[in-house]
C-alpha atoms as a PDB file:
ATOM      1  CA  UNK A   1      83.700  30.160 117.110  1.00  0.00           C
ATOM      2  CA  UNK A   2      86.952  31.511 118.345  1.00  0.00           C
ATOM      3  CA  UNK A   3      87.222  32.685 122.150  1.00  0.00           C
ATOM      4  CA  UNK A   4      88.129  36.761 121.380  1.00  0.00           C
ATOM      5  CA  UNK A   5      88.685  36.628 125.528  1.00  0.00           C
ATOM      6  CA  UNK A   6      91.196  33.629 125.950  1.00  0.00           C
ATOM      7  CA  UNK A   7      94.310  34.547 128.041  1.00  0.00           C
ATOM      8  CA  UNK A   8      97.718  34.484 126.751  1.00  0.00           C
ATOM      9  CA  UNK A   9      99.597  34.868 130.452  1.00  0.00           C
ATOM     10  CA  UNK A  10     103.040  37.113 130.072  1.00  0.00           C
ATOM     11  CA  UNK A  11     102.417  37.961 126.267  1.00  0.00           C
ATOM     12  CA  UNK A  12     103.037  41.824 127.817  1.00  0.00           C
ATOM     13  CA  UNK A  13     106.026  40.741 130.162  1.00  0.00           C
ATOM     14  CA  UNK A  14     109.442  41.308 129.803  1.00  0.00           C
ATOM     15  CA  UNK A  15     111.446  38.048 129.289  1.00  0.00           C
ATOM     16  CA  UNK A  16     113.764  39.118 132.347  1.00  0.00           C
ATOM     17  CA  UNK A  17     110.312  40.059 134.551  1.00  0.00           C
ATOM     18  CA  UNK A  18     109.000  36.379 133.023  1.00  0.00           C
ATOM     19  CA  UNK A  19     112.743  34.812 134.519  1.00  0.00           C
ATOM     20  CA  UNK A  20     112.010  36.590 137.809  1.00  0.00           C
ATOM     21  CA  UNK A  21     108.695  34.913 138.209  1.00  0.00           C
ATOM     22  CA  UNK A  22     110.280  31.358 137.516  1.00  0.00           C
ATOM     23  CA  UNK A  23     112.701  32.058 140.006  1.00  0.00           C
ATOM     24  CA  UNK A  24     110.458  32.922 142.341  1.00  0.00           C
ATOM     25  CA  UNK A  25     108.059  30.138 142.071  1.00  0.00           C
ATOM     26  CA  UNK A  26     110.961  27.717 142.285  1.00  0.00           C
ATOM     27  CA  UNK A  27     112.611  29.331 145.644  1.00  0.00           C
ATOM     28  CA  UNK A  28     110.848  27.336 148.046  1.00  0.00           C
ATOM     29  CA  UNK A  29     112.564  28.917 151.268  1.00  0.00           C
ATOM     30  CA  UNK A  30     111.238  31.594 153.653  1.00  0.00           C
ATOM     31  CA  UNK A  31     112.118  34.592 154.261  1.00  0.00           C
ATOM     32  CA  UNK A  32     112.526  35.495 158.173  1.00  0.00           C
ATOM     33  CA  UNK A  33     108.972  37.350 158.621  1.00  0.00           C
ATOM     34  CA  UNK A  34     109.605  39.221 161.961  1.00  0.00           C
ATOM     35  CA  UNK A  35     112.633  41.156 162.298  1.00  0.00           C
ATOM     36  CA  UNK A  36     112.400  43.555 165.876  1.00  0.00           C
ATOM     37  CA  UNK A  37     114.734  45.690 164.684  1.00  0.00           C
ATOM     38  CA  UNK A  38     113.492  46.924 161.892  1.00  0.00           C
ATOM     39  CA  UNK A  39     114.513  50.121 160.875  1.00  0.00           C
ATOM     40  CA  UNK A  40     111.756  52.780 160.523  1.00  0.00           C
ATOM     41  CA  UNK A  41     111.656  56.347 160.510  1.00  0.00           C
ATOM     42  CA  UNK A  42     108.267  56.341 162.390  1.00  0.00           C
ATOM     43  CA  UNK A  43     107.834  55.214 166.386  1.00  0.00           C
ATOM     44  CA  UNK A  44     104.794  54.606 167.009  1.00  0.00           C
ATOM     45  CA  UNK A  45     103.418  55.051 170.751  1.00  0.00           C
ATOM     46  CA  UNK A  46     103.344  51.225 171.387  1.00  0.00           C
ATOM     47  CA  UNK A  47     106.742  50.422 170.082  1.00  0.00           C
ATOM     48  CA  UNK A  48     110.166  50.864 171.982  1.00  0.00           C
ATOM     49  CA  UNK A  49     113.275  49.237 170.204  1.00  0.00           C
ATOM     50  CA  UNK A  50     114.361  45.725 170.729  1.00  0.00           C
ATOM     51  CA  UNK A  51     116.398  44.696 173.999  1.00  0.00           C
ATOM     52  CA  UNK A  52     118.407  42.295 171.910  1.00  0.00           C
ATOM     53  CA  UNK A  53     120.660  42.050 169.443  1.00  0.00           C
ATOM     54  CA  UNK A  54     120.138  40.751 165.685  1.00  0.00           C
ATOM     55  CA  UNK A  55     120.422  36.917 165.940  1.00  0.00           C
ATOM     56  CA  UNK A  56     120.716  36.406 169.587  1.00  0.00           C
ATOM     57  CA  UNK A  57     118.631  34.037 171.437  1.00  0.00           C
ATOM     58  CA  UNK A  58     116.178  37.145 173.027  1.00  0.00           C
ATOM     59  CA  UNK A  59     115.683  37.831 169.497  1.00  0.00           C
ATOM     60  CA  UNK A  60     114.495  34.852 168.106  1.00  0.00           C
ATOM     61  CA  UNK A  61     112.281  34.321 170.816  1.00  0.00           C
ATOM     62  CA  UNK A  62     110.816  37.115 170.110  1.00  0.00           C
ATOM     63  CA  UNK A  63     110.109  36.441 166.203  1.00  0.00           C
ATOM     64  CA  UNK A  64     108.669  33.027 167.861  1.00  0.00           C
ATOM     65  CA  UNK A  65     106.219  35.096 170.222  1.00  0.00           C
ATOM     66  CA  UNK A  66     105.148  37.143 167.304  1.00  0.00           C
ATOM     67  CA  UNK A  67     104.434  34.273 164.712  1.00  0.00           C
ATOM     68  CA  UNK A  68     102.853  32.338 167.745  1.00  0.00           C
ATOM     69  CA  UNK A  69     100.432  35.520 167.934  1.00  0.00           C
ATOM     70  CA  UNK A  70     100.019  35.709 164.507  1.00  0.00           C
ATOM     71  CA  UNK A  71      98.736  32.401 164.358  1.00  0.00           C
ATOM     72  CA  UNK A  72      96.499  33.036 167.545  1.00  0.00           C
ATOM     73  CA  UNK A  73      94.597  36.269 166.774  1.00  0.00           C
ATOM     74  CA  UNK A  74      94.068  35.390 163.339  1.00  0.00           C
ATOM     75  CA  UNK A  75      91.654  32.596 164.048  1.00  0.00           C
ATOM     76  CA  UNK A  76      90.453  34.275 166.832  1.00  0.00           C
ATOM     77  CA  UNK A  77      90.743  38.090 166.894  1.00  0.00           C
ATOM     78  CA  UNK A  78      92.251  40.338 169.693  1.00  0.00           C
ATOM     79  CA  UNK A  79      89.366  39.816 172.162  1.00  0.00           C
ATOM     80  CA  UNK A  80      89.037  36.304 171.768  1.00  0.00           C
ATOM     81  CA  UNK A  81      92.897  35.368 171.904  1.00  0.00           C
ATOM     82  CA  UNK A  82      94.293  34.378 175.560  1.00  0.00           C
ATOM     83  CA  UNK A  83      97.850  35.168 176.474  1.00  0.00           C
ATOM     84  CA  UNK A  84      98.328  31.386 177.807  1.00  0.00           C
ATOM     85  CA  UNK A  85      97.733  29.911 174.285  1.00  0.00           C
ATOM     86  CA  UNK A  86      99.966  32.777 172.469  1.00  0.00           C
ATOM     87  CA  UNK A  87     102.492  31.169 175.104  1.00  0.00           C
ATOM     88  CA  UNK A  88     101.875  27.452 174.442  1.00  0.00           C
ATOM     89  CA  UNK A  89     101.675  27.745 170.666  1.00  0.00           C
ATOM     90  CA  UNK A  90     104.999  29.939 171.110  1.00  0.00           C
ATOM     91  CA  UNK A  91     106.381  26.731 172.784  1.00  0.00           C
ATOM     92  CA  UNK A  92     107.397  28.756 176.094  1.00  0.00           C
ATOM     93  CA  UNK A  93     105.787  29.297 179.644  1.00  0.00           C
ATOM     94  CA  UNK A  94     103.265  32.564 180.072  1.00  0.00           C
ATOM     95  CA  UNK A  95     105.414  33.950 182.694  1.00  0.00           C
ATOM     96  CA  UNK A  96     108.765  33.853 179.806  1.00  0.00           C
ATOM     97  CA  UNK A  97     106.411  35.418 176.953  1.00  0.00           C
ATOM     98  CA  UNK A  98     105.621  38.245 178.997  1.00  0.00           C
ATOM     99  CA  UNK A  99     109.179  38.923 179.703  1.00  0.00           C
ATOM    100  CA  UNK A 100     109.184  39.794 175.722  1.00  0.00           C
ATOM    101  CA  UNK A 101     105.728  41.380 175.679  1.00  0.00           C
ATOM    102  CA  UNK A 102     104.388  42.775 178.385  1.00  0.00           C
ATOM    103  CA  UNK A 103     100.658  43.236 177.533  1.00  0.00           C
ATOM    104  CA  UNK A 104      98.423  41.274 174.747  1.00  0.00           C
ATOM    105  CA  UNK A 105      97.684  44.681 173.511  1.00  0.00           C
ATOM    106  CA  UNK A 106     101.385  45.326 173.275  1.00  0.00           C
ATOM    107  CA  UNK A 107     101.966  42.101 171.363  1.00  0.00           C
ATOM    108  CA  UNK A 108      99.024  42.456 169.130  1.00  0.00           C
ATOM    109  CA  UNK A 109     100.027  45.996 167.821  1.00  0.00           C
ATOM    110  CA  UNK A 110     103.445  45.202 167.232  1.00  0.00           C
ATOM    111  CA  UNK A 111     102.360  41.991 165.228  1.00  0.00           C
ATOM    112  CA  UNK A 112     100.269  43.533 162.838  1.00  0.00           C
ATOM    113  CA  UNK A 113     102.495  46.528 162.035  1.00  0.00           C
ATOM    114  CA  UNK A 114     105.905  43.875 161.222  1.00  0.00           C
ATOM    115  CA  UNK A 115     103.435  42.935 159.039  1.00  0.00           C
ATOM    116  CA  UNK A 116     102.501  45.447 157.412  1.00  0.00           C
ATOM    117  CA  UNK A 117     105.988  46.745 157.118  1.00  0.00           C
ATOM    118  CA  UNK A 118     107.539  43.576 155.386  1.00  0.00           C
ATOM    119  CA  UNK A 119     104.288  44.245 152.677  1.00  0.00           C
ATOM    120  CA  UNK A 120     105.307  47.168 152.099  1.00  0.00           C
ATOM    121  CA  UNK A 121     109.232  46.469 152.098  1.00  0.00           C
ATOM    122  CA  UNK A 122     109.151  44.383 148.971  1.00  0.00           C
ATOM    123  CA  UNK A 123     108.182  47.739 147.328  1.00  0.00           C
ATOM    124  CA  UNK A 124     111.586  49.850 149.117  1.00  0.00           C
ATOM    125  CA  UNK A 125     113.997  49.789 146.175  1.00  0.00           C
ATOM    126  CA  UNK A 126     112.116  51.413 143.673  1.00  0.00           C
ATOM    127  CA  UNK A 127     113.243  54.261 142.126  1.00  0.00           C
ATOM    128  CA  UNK A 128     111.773  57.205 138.450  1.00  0.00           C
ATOM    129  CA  UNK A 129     114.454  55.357 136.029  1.00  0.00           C
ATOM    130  CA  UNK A 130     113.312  51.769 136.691  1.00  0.00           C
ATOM    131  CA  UNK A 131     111.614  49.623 134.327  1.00  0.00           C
ATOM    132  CA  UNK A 132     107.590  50.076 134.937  1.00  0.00           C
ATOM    133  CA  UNK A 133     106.705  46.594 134.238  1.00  0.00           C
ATOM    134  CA  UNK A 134     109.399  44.738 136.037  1.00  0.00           C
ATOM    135  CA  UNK A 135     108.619  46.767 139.137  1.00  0.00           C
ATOM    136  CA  UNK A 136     104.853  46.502 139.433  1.00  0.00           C
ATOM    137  CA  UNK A 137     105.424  42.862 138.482  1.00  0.00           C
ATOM    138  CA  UNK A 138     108.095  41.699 141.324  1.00  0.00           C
ATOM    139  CA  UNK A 139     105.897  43.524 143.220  1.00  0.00           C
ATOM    140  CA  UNK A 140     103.008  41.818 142.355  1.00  0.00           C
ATOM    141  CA  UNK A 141     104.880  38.307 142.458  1.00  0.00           C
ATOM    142  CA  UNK A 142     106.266  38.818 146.222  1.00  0.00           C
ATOM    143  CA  UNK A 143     102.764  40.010 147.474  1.00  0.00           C
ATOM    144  CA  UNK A 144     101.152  36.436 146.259  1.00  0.00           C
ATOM    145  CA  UNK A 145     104.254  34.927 147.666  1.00  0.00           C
ATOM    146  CA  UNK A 146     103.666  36.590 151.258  1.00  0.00           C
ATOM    147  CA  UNK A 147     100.020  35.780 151.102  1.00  0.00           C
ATOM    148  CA  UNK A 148     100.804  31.774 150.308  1.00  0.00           C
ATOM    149  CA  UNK A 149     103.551  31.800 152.627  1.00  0.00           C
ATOM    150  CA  UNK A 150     101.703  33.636 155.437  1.00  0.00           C
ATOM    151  CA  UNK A 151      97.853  33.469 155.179  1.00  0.00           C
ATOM    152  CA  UNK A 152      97.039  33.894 158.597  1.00  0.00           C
ATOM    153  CA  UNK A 153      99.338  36.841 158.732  1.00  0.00           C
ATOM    154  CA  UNK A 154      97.226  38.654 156.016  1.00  0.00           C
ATOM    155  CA  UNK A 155      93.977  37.018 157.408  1.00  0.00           C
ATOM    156  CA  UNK A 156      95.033  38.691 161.120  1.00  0.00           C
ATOM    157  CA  UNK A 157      95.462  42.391 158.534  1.00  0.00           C
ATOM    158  CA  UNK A 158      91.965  41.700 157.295  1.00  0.00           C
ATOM    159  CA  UNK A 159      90.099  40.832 160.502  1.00  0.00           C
ATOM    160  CA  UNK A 160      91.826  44.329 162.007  1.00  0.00           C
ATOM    161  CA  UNK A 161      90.734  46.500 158.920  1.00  0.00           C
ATOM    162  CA  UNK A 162      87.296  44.612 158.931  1.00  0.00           C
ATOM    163  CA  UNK A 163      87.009  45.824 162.304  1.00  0.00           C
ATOM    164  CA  UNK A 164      87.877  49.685 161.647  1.00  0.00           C
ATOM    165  CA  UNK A 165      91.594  49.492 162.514  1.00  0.00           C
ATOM    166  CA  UNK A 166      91.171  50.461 166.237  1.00  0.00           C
ATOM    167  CA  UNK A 167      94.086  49.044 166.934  1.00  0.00           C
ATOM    168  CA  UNK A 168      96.684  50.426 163.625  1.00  0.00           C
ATOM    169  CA  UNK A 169      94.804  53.434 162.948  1.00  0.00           C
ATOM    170  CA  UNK A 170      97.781  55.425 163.982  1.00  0.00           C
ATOM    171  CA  UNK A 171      99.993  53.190 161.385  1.00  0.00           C
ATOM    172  CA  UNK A 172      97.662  53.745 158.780  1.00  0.00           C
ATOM    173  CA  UNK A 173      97.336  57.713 159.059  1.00  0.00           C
ATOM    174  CA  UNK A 174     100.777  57.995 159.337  1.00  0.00           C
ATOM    175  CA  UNK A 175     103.340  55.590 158.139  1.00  0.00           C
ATOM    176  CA  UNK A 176     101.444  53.631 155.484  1.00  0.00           C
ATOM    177  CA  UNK A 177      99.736  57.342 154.371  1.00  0.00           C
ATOM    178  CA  UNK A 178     103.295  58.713 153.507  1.00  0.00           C
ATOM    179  CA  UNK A 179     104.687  55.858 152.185  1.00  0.00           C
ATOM    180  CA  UNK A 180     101.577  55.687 149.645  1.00  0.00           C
ATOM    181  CA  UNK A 181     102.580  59.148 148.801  1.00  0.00           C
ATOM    182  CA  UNK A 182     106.095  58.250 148.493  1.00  0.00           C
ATOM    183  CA  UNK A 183     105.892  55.600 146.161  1.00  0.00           C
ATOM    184  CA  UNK A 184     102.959  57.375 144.186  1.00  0.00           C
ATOM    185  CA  UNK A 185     105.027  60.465 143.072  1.00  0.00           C
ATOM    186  CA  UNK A 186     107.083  57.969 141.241  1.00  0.00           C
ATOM    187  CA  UNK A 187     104.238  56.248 139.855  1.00  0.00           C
ATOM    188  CA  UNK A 188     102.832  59.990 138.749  1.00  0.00           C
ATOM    189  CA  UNK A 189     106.451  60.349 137.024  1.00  0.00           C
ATOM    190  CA  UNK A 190     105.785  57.503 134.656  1.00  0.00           C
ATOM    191  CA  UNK A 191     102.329  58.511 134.054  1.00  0.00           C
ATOM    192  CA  UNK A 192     104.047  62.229 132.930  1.00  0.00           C
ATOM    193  CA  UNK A 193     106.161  59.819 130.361  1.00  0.00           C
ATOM    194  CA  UNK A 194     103.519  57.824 129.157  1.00  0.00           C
ATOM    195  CA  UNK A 195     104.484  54.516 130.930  1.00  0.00           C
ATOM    196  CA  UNK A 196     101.561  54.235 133.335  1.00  0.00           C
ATOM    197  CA  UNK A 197      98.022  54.608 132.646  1.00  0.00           C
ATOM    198  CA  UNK A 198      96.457  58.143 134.509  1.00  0.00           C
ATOM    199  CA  UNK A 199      95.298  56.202 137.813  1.00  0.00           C
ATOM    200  CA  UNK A 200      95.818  57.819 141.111  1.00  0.00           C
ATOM    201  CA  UNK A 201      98.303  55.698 142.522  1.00  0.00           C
ATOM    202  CA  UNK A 202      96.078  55.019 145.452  1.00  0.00           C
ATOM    203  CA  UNK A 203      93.852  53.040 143.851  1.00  0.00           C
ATOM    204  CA  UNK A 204      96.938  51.379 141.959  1.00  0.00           C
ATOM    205  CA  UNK A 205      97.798  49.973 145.821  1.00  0.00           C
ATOM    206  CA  UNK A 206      94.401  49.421 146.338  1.00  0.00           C
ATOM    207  CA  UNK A 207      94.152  46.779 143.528  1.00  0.00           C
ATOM    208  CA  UNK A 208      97.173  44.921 143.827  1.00  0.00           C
ATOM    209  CA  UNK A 209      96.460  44.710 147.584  1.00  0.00           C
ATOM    210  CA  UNK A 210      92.848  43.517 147.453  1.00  0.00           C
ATOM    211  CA  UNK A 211      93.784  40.930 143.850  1.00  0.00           C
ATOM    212  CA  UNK A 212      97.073  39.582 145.855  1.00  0.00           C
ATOM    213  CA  UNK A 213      95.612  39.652 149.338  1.00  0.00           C
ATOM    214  CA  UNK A 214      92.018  37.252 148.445  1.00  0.00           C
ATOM    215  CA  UNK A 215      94.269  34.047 147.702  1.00  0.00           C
ATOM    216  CA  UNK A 216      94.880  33.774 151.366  1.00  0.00           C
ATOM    217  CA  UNK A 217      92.030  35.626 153.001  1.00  0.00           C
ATOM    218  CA  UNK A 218      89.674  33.786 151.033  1.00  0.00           C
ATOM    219  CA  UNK A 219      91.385  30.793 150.702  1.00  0.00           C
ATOM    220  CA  UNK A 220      87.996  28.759 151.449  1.00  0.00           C
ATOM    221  CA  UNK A 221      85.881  30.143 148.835  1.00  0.00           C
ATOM    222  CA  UNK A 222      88.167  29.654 145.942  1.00  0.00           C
ATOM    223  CA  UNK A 223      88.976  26.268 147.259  1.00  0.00           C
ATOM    224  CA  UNK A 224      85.422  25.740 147.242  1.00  0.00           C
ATOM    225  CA  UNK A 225      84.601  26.821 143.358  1.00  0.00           C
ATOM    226  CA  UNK A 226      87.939  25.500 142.114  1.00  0.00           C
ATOM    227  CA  UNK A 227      88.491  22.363 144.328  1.00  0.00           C
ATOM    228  CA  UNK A 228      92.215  21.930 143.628  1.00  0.00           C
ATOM    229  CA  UNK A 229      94.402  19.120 145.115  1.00  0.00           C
ATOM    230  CA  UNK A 230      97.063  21.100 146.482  1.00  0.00           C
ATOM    231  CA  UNK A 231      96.184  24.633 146.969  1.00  0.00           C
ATOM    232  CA  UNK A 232      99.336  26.205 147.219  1.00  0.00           C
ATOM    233  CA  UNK A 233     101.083  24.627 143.892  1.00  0.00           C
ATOM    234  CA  UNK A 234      98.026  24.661 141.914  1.00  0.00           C
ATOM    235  CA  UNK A 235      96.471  28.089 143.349  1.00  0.00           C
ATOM    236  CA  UNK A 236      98.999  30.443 143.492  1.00  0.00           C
ATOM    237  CA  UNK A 237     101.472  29.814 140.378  1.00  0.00           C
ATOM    238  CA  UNK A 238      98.244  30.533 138.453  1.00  0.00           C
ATOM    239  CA  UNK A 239      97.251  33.538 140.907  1.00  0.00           C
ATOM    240  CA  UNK A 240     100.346  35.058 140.333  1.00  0.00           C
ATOM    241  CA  UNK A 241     100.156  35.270 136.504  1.00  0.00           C
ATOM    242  CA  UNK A 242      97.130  36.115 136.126  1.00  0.00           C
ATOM    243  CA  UNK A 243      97.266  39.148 138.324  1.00  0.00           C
ATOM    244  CA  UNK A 244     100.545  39.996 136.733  1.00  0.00           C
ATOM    245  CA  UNK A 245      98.833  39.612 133.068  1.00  0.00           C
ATOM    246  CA  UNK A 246      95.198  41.802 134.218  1.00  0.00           C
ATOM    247  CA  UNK A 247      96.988  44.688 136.097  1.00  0.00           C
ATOM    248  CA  UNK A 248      99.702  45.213 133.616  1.00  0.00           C
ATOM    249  CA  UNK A 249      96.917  45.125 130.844  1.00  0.00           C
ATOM    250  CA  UNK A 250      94.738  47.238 133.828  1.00  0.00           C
ATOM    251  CA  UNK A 251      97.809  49.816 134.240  1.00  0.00           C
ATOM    252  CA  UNK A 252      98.264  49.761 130.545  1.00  0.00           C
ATOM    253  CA  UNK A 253     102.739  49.578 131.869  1.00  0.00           C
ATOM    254  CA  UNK A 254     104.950  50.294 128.878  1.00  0.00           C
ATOM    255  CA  UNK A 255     108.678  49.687 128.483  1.00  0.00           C
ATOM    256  CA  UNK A 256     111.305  52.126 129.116  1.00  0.00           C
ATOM    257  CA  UNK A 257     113.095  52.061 125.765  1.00  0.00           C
END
């Protein structure tokens, strides 16, 4: 009997959104993931812009401090995280990492909102004229590519949700809330012409966040059913089609002819 359910990955996607993807799974290089001076037109009450310049040496210790605290409060949370390890696994003395941050508190907000800003960065440059599909599908792609390239980043995101956001509530209600809205209207705009399915565009975040989000926060358990060799060149080529193939089916995305 023939399988009526058997995938057929891409037979909705553009051949240019299909050429992105293979460009992206064959870029093997990482973006820098904390930049302090990020531009934003929120200021938050922890933050205060940073003492150094682009590139310098202050800098760069910095984006070392932060991926060092990544690392650390991911695997074990805000309470359980010492400043003296943040230090060592930042490769520089306690006394030197609180010249950069002066609290753990201060650190630990910080980290999580460059975070959550570079998420929601590969999503700037969209714009009412653009092709539907090829947006929500680079989108998609560099999401997956964020998670495999920085799982305890998103595991650190999780852990802080989890909890209640005690710590990025402020972010949330503010900053993420408008940008939601900001990026919705457009999506609302291509639901007026036909191109998007009628979802409130909150939920349309919600679902790519959660589908491209559980390849690194749940790393274990689909390691555990799937048992692959190498998880991140078996895992998340697959992951990324797949989620690409059910939300543009899901969003029912149509070309702008």
């Amino acid at each position: 009997m023939q399988n009526t359910l058997c995938f057929r990955p891409y037979n909705l996607v553009s051949a240019a959104t299909s050429m992105y993807l293979y460009r992206l799974n064959n870029n093997s290089s990482k973006a820098v993931f904390f930049y302090m001076n990020i531009l934003s037109t929120y200021a938050l009450p922890f933050e205060t812009s940073s003492r150094f310049k682009a590139g310098s040496i202050g800098e760069k210790n910095q984006q070392k401090v932060l991926e060092a605290a990544v690392a650390i409060f991911s695997r074990k949370g805000f309470s359980g995280a010492r400043i003296d390890e943040i230090a060592k696994e930042a490769g520089m003395s306690k006394t030197n990492m609180l010249y950069y941050f002066k609290t753990k508190k201060e650190l630990y907000q910080i980290a999580i909102v460059r975070v959550l800003r570079l998420w929601t960065s590969t999503l700037d440059e969209v714009h009412v004229d653009d092709q539907p599909v090829e947006i929500i599908t680079e989108y998609i792609a560099k999401k997956i590519q964020l998670s495999q390239q920085y799982p305890e980043a998103s595991r650190l995101i999780a852990m802080e949700i989890i909890a209640g956001a005690p710590v990025i509530g402020d972010y949330l209600q503010t900053e993420l809330h408008d940008w939601v809205e900001q990026k919705g209207r457009i999506f609302l705009q291509w639901q007026k012409e036909g191109l998007m399915a009628p979802i409130d565009p909150a939920h349309v975040f919600f679902m790519i966040w959660a589908i491209t989000q559980t390849y690194a926060d749940f790393e274990s358990q689909i390691s555990a059913v799937t048992k692959p060799n190498d998880y991140d060149n078996e895992i998340f080529p697959l992951a990324t089609r797949y989620a690409v193939e059910v939300l543009i089916r899901g969003l029912d995305l149509k070309p702008r002819l």
